[in-house]
Each structure stands twice: as C-alpha cells, then as structure tokens.
N, C-alpha and C. Protein backbone atom coordinates (compact mmCIF):
# COMPACT_ATOMS: atom_id res chain seq x y z
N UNK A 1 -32.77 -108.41 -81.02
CA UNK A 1 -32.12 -107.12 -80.88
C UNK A 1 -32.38 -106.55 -79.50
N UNK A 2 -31.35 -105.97 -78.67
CA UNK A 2 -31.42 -104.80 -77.69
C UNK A 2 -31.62 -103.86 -77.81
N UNK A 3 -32.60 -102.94 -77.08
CA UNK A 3 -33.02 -102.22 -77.58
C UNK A 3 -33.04 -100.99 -76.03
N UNK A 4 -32.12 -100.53 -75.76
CA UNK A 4 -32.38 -99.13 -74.50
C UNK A 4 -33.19 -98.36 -74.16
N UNK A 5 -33.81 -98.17 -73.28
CA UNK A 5 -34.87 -96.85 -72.96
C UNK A 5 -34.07 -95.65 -73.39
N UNK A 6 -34.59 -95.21 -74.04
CA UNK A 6 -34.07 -93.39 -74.60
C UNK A 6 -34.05 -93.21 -73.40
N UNK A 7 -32.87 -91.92 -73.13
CA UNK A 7 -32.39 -90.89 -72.09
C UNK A 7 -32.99 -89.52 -72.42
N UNK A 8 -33.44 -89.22 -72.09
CA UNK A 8 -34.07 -87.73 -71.90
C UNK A 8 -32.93 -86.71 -71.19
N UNK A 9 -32.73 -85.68 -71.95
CA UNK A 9 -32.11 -84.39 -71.43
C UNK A 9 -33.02 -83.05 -71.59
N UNK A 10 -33.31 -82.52 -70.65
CA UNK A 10 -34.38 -81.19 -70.67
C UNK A 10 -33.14 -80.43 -70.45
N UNK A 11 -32.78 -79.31 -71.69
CA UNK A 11 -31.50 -78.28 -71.14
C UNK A 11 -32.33 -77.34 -70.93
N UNK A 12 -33.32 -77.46 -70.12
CA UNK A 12 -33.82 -75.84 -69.27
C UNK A 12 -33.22 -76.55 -68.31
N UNK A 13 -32.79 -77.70 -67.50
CA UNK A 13 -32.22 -77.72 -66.79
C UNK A 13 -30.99 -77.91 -66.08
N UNK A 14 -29.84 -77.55 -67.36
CA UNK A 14 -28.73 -77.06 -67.23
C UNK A 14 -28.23 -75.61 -67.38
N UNK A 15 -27.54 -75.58 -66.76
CA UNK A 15 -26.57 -73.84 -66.98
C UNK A 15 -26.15 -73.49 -68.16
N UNK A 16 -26.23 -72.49 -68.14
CA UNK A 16 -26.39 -71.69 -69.84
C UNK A 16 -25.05 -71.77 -70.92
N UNK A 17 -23.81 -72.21 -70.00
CA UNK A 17 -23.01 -72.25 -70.88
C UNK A 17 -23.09 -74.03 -71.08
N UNK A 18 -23.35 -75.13 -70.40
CA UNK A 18 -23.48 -76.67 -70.68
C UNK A 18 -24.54 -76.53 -71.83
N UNK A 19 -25.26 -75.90 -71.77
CA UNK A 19 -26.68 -75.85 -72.72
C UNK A 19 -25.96 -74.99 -74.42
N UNK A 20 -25.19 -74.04 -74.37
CA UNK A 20 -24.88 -73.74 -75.01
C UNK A 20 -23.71 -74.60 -76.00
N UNK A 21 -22.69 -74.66 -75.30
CA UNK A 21 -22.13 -76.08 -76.10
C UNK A 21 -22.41 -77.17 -76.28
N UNK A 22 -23.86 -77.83 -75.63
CA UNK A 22 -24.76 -79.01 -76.40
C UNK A 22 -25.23 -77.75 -77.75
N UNK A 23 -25.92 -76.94 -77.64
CA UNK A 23 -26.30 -76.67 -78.78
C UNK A 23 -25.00 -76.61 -79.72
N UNK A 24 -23.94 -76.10 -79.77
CA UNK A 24 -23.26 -75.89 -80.50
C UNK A 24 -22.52 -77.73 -80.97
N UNK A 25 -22.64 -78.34 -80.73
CA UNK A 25 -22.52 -79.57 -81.15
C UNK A 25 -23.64 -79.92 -81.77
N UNK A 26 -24.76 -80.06 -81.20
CA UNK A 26 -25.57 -80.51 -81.98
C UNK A 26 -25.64 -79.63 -83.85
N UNK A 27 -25.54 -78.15 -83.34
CA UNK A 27 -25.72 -77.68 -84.97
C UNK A 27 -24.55 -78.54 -85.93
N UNK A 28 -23.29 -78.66 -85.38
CA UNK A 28 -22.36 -79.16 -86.01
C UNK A 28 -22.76 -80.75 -86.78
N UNK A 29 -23.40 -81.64 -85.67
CA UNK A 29 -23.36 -82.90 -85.82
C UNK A 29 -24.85 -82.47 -86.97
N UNK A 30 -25.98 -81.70 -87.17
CA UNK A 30 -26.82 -81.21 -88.22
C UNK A 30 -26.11 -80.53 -89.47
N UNK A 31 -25.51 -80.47 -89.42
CA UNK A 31 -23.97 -79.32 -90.64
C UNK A 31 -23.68 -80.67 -91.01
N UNK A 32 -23.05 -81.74 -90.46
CA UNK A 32 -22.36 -83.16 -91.03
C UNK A 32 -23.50 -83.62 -92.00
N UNK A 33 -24.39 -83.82 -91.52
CA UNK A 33 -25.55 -84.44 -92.68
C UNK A 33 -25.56 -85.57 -91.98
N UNK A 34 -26.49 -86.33 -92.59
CA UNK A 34 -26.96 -88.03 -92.25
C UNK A 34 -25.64 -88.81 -92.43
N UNK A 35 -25.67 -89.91 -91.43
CA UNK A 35 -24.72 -90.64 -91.71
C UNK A 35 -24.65 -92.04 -93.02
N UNK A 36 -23.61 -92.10 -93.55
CA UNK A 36 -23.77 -93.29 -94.55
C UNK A 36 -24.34 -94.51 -93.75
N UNK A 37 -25.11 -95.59 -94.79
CA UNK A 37 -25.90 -96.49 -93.84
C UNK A 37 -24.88 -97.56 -93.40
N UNK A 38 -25.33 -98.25 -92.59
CA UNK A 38 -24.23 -99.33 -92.02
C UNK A 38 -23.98 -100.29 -93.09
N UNK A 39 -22.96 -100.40 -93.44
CA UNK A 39 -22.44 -101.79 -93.95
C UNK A 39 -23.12 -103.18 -93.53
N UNK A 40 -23.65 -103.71 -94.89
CA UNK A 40 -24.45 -105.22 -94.77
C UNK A 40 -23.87 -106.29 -93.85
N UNK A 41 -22.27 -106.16 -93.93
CA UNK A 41 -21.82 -107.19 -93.55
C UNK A 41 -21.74 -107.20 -91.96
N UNK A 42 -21.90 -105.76 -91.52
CA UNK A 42 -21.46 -105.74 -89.79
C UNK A 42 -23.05 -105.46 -89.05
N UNK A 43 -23.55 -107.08 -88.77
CA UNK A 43 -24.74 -106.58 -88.47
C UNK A 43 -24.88 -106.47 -86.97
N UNK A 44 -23.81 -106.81 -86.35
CA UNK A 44 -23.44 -106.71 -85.00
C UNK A 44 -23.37 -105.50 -84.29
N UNK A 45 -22.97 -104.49 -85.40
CA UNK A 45 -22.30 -102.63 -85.11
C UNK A 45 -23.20 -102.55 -84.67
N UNK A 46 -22.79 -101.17 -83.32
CA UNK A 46 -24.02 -101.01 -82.25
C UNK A 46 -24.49 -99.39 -83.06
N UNK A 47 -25.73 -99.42 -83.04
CA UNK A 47 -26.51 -98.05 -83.67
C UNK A 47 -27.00 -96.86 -82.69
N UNK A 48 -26.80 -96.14 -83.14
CA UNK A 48 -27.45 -94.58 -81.80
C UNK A 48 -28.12 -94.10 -83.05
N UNK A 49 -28.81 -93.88 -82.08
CA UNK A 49 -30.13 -92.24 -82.81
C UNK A 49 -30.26 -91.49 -81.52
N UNK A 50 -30.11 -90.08 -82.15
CA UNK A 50 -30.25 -89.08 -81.02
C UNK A 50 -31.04 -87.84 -81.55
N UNK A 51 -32.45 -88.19 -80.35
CA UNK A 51 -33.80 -87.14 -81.48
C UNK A 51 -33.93 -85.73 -80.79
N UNK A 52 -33.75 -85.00 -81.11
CA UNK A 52 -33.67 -83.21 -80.81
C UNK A 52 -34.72 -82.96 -80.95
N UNK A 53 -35.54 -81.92 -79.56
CA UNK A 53 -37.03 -81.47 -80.21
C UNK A 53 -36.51 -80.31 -79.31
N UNK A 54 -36.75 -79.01 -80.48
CA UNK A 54 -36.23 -77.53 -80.49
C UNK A 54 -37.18 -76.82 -80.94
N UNK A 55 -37.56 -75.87 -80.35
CA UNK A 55 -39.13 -74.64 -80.43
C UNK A 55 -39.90 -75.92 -81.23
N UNK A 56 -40.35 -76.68 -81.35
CA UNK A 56 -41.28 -77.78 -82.75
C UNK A 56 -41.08 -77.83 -83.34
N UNK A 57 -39.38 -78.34 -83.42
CA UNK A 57 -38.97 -78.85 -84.61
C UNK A 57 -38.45 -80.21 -84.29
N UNK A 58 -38.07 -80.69 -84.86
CA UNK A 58 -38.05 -82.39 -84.72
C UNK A 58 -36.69 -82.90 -85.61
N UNK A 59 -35.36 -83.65 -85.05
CA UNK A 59 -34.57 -83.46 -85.39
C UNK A 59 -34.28 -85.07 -85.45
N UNK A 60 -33.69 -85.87 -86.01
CA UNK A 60 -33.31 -87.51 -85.95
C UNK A 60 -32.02 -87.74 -86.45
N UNK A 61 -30.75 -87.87 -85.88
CA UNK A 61 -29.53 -88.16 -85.89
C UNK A 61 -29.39 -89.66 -85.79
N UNK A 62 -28.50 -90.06 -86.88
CA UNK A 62 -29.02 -91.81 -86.85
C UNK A 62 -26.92 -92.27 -86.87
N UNK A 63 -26.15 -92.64 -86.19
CA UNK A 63 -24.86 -93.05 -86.74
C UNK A 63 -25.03 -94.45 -86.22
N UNK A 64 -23.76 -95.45 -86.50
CA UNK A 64 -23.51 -96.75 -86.65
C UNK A 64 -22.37 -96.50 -85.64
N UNK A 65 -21.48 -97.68 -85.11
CA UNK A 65 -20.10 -97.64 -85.09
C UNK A 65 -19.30 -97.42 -85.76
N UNK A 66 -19.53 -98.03 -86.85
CA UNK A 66 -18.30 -98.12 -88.12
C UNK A 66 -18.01 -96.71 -89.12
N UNK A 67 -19.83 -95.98 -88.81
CA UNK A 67 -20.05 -94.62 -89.99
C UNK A 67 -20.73 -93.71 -89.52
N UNK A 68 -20.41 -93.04 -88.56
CA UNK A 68 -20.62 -92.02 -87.92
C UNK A 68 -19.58 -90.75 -88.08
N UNK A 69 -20.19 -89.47 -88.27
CA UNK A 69 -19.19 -88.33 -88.98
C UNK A 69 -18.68 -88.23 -87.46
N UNK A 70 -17.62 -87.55 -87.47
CA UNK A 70 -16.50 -86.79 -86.60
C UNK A 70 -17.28 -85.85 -85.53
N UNK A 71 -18.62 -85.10 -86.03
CA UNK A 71 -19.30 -84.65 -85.22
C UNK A 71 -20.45 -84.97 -84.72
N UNK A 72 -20.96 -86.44 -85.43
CA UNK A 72 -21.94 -87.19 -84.54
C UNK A 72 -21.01 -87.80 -83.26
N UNK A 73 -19.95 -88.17 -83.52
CA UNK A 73 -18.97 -88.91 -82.34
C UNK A 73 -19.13 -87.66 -81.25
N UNK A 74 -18.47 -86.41 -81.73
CA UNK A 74 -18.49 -85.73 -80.31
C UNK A 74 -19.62 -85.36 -79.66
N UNK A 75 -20.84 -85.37 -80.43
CA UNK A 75 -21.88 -85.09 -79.69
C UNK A 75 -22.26 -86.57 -79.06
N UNK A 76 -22.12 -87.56 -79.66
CA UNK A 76 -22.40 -89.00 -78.76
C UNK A 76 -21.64 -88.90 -77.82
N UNK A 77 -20.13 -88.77 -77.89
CA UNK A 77 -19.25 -89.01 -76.51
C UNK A 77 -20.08 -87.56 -75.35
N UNK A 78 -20.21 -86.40 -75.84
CA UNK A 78 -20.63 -85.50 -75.04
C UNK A 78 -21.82 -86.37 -74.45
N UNK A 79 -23.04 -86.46 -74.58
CA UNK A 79 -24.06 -86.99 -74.45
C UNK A 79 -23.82 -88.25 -72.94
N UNK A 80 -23.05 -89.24 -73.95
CA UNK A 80 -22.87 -90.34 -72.96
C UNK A 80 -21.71 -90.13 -71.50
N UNK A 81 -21.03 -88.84 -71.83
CA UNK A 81 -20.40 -88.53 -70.69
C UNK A 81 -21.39 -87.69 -69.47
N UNK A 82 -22.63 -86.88 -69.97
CA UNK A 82 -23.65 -86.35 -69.17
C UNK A 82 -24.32 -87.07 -68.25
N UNK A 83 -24.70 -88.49 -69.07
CA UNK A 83 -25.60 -89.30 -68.39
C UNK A 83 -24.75 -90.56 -67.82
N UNK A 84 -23.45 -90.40 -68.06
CA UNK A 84 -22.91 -91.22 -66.82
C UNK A 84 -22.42 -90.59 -65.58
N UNK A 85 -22.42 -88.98 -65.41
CA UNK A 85 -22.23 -88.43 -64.55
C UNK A 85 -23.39 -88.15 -63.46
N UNK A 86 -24.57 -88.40 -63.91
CA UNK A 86 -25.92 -88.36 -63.35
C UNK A 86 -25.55 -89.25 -62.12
C-alpha cells in the first residue's frame, strides 16, 4: 500500500473569509455522517481521511472513491485545490 505524508493546514493562517468557508464545509461534510465502508470487491479505490483538530476536539473524516457523501467530495476537492495552489 501507498501511503502520503498528511498535509497540514493551520487556518490561523488564512484570511477570515477562506477560513470561514473551510469551516463551513467541514460542518457540512460532519452533518453527512461517516461514510459507508468501501466495497470488498474494489480494493484498488483510493481512500482519504481528513483529521480536524478544533479548540481539542478531534475530528476523523474517512471517504473511499466509490462512497464518499456529496459533502465529503466538496470538502476533498476544496482541500486538494488549496494545496495544489501552494
């Protein structure tokens, strides 16, 4: 298995409205709930987890390719559009 160095985002160091619509995605993609687990048969599907740590709280977003809600996608596409703009 491949396995990526986690990306780190500190939003104290973005502007208050970029910081604000990450938060507002993230509550959304927390509103969706956990994603269903991946299907046995696709063991190929590529997996994201995306871990939130807010005042000490501790947050673990887990989607698949195949089963990921509508608002884990936009917070993944948000995410991966940040850190390819770096």
């Amino acid at each position: 298995m491949l396995q990526r160095p986690p990306l780190v985002l500190d939003t104290t160091t973005l502007d208050p409205a970029i910081t604000k619509e990450l938060g507002e995605l993230v509550a959304a993609a927390v509103a969706a709930g956990p994603s269903p687990p991946r299907p046995e048969g696709l063991r190929d599907a590529m997996s994201y987890s995306i871990s939130i740590q807010d005042q000490g709280r501790d947050t673990v977003l887990t989607g698949a390719d195949t089963v990921m809600s509508p608002a884990f996608v936009k917070l993944l596409v948000w995410l991966q559009r940040h850190f390819r703009s770096r």
